[in-house]
C-alpha atoms as a PDB file:
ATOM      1  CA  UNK A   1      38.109  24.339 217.081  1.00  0.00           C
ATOM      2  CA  UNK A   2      35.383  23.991 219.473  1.00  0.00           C
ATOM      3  CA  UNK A   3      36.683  20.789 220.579  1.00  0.00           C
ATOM      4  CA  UNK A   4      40.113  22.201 221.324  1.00  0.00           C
ATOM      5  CA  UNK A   5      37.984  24.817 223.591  1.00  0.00           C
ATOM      6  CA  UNK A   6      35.961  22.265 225.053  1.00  0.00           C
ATOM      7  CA  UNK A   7      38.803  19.331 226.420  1.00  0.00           C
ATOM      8  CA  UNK A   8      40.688  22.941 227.639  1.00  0.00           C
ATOM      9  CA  UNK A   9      37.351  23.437 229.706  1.00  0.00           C
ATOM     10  CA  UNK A  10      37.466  20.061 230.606  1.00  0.00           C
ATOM     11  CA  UNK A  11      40.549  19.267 231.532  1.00  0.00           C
ATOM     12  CA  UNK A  12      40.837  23.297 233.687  1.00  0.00           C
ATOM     13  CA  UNK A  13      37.875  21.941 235.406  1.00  0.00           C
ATOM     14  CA  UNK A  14      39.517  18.668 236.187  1.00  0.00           C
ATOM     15  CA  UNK A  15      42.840  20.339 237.615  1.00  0.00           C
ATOM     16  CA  UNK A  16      41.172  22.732 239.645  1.00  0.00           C
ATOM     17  CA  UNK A  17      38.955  20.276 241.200  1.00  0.00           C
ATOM     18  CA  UNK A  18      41.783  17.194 241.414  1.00  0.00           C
ATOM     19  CA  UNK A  19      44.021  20.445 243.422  1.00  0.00           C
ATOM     20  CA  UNK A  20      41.205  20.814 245.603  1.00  0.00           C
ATOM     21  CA  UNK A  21      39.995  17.786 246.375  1.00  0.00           C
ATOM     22  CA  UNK A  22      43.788  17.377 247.226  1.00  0.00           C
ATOM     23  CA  UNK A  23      43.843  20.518 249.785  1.00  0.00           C
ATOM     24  CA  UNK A  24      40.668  18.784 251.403  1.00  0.00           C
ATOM     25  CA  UNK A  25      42.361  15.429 251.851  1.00  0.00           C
ATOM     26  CA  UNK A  26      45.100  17.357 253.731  1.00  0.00           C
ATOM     27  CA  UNK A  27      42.813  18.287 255.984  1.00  0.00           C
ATOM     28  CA  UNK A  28      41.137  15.442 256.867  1.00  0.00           C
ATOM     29  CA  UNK A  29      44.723  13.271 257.330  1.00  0.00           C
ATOM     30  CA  UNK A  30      45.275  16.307 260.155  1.00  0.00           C
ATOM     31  CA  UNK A  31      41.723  15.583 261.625  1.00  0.00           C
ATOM     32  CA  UNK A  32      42.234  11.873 261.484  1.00  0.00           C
ATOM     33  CA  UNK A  33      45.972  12.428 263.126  1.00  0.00           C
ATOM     34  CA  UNK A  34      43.818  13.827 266.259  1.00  0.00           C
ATOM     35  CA  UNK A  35      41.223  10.918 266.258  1.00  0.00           C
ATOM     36  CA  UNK A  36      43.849   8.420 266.135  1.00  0.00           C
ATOM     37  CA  UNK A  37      45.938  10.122 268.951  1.00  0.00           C
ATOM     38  CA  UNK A  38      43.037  10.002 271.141  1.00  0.00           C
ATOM     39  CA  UNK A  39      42.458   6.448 270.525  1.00  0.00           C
ATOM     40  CA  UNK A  40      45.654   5.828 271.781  1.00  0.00           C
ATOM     41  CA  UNK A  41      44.875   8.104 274.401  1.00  0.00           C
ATOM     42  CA  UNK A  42      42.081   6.151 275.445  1.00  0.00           C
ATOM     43  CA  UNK A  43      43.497   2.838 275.017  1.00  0.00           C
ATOM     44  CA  UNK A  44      46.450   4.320 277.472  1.00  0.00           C
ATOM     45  CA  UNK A  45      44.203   4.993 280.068  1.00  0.00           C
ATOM     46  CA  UNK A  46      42.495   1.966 280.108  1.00  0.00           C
ATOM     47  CA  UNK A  47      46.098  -0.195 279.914  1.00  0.00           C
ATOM     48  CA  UNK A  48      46.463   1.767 283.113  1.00  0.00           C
ATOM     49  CA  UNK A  49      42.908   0.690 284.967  1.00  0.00           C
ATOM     50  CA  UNK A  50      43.552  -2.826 284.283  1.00  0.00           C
ATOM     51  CA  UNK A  51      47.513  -2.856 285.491  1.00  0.00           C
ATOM     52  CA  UNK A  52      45.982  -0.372 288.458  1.00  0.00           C
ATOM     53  CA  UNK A  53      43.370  -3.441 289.166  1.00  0.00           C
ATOM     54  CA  UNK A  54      45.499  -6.167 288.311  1.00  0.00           C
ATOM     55  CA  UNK A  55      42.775  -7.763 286.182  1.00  0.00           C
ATOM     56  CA  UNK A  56      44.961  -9.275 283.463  1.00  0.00           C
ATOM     57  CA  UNK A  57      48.341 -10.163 282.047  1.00  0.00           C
ATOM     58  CA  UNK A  58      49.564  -7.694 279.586  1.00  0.00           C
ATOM     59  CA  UNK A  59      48.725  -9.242 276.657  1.00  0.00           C
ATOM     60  CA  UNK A  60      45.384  -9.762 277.554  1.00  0.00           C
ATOM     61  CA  UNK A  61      45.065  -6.058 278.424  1.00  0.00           C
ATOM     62  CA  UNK A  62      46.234  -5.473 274.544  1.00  0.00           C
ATOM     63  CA  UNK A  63      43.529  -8.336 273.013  1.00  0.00           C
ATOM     64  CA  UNK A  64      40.971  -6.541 275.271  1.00  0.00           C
ATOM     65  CA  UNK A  65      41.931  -2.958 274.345  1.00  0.00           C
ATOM     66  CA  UNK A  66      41.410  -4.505 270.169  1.00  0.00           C
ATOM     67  CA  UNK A  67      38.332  -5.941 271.269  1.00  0.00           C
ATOM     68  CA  UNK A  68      37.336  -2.373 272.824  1.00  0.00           C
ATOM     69  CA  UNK A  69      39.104   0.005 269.997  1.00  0.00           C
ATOM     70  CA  UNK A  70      36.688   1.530 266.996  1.00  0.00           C
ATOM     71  CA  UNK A  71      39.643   2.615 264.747  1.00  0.00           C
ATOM     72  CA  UNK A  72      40.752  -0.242 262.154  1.00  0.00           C
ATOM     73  CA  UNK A  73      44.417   0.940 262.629  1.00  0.00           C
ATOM     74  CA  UNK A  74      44.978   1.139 266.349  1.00  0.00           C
ATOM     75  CA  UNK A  75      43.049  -1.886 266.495  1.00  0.00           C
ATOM     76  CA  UNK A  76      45.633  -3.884 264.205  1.00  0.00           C
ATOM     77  CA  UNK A  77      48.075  -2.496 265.951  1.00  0.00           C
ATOM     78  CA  UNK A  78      46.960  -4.322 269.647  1.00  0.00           C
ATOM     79  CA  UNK A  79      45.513  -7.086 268.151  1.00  0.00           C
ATOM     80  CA  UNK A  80      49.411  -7.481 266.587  1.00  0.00           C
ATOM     81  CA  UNK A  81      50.891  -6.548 269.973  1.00  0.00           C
ATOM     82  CA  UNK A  82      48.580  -9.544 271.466  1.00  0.00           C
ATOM     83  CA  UNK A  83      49.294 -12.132 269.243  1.00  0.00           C
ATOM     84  CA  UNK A  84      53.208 -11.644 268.833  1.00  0.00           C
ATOM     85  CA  UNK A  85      53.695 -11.846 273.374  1.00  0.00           C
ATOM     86  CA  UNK A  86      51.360 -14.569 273.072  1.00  0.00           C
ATOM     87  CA  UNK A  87      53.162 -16.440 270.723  1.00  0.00           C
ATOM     88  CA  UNK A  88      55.016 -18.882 272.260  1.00  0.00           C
ATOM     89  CA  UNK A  89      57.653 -18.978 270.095  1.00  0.00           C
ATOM     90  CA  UNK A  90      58.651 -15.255 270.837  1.00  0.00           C
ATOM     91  CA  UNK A  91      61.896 -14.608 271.754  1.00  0.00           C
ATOM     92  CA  UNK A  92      61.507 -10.902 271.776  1.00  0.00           C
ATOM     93  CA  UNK A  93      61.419  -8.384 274.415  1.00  0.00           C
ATOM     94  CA  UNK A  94      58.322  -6.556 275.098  1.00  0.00           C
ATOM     95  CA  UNK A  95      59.939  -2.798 274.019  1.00  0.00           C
ATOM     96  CA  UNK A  96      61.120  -4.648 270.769  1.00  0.00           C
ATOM     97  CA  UNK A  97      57.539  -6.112 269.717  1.00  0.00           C
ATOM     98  CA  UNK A  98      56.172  -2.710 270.633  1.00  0.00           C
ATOM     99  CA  UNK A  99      58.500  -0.933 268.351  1.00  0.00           C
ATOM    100  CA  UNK A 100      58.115  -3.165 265.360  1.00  0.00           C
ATOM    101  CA  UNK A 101      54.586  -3.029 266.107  1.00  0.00           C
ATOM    102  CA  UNK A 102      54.837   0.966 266.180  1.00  0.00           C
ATOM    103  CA  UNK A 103      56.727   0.831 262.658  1.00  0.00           C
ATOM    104  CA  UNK A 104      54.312  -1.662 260.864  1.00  0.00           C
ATOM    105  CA  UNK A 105      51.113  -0.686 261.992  1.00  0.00           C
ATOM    106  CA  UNK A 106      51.297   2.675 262.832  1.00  0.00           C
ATOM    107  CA  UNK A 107      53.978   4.918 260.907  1.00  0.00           C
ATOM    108  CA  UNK A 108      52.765   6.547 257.575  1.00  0.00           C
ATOM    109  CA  UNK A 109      49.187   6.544 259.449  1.00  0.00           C
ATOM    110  CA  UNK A 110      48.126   9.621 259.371  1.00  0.00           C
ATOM    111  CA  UNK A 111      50.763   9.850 262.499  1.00  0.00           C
ATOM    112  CA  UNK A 112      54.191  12.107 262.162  1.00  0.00           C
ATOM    113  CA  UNK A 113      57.691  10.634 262.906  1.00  0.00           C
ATOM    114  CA  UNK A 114      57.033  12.442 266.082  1.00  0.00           C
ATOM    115  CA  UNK A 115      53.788  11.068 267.487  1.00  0.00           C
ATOM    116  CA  UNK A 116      55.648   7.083 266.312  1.00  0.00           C
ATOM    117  CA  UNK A 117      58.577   8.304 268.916  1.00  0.00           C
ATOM    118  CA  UNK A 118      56.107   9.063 271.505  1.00  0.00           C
ATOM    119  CA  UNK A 119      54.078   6.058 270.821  1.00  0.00           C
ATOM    120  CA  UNK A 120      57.084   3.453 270.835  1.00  0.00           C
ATOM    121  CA  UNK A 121      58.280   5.289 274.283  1.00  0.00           C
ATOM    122  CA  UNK A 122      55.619   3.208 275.815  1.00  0.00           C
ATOM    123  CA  UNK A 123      57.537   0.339 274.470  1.00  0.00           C
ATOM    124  CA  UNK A 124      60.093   1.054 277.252  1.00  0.00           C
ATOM    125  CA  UNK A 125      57.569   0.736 280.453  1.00  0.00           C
ATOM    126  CA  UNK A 126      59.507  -0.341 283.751  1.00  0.00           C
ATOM    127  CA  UNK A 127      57.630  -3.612 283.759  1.00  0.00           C
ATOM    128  CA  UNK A 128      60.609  -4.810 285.819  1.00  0.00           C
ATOM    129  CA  UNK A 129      58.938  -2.726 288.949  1.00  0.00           C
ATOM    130  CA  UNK A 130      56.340  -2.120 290.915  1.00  0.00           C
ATOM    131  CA  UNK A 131      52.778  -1.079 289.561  1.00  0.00           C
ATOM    132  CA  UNK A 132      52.755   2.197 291.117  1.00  0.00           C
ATOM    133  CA  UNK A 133      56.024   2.831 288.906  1.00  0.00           C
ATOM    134  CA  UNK A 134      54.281   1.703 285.754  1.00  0.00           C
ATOM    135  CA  UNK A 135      51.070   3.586 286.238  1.00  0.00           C
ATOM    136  CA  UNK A 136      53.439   6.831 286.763  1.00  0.00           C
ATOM    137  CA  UNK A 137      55.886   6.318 283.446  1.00  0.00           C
ATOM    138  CA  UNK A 138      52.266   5.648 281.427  1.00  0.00           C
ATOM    139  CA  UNK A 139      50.473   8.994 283.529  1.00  0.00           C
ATOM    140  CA  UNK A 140      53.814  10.663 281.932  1.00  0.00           C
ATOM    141  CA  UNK A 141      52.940   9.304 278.705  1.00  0.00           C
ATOM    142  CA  UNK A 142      49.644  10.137 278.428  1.00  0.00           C
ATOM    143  CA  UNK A 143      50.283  14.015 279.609  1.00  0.00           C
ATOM    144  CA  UNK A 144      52.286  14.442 276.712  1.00  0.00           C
ATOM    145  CA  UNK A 145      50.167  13.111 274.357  1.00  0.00           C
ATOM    146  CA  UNK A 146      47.489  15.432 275.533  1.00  0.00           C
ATOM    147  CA  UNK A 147      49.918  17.974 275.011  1.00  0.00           C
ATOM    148  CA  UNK A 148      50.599  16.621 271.583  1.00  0.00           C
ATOM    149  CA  UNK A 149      46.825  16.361 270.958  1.00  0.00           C
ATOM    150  CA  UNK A 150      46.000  20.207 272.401  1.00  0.00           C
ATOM    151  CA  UNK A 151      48.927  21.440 269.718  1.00  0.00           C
ATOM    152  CA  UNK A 152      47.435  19.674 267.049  1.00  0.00           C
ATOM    153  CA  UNK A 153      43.816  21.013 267.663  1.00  0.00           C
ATOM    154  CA  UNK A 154      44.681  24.385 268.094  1.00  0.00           C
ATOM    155  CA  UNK A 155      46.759  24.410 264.452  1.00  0.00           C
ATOM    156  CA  UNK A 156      44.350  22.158 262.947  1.00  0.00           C
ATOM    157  CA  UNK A 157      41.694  25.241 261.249  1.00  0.00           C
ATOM    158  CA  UNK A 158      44.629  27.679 260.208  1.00  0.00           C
ATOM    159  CA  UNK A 159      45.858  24.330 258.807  1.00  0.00           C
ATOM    160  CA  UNK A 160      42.840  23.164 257.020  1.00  0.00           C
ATOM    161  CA  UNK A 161      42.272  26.531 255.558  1.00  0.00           C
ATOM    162  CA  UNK A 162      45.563  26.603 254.376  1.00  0.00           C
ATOM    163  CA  UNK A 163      45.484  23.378 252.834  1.00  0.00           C
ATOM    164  CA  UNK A 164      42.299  24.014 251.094  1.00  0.00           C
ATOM    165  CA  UNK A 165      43.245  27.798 250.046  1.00  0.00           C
ATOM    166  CA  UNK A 166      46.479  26.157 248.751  1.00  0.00           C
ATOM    167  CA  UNK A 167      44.832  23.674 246.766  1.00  0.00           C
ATOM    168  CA  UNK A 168      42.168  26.077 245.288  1.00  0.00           C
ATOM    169  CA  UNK A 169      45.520  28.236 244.223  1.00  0.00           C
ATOM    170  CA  UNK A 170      47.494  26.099 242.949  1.00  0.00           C
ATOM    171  CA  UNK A 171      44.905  24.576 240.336  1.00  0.00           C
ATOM    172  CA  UNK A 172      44.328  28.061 239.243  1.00  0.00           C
ATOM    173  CA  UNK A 173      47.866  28.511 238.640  1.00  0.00           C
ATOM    174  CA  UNK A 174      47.781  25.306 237.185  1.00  0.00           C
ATOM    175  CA  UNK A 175      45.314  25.848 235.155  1.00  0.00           C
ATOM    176  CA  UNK A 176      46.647  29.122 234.135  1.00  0.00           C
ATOM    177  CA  UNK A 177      49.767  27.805 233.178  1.00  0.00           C
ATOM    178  CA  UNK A 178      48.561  25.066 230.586  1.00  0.00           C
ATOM    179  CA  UNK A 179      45.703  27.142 228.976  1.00  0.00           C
END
């Protein structure tokens, strides 16, 4: 009998705790959606120094924003970008590497359908015209990303508190429901 009582504990314990631990992970994906949008952020701005400057081909500005980059995933993703307009072989337009890019490396990363669509717009840069075109269309870019980023701060504690308030409840139900 007191073994009965005891895996009940137990195994309560564990639901609550695995629900939890669950409502916490939710908000940390939302916290590491923002980090990774600024990344890009950043790595948007700099794109645009180097094409303002004229410093290097666009592949090379990818392999140097990799180099640059401190997130594993947004690093893969230029470091991919690099090698496939580098590749010789490539018979691929730029805004089709960028979106196959955009689906392998970054979608299912932390990053909504929504933020991929914005992401793979950059795919579609006039690189036909002039550089004070280009700098423009990614200025554009980055302004709604910020906006993107500034609506996903402000809902990111109701969010978190909901996730973890969630989580706490629904191992009590759980828990209440099995004992």
């Amino acid at each position: 009998m007191n073994e009965v009582i005891i895996l009940k504990i137990a195994g309560a314990v564990l639901i609550l705790a695995a629900s939890s631990f669950l409502g916490l992970y939710l908000g940390t994906v939302n916290k590491l959606r923002i980090k990774r949008l600024r990344e890009l952020e950043n790595s948007w701005t700099l794109a645009a120094g180097e094409i303002r400057f004229g410093i290097s081909s666009l592949p090379e500005v990818f392999r140097n924003i990799a180099v640059q980059n401190r997130d594993e995933y947004i690093k893969n993703f230029y470091e991919t970008m690099y090698k496939s307009m580098a590749s010789l072989d490539t018979k691929e337009s730029f805004d089709v590497l960028w979106e196959k890019a955009v689906r392998e490396k970054l979608s299912g990363n932390c990053l909504t359908g929504d933020d991929c669509r914005l992401v793979a717009e950059f795919g579609s840069i006039p690189l036909h015209l002039d550089t004070a075109m280009q700098l423009q269309f990614i200025e554009r870019l980055v302004q709604q990303l910020e906006t993107v980023i500034n609506q996903a701060q402000d809902e990111i504690s109701v969010k978190c508190r909901i996730y973890r308030c969630v989580g706490v409840a629904a191992g009590i139900f759980l828990v209440l429901v099995l004992i």
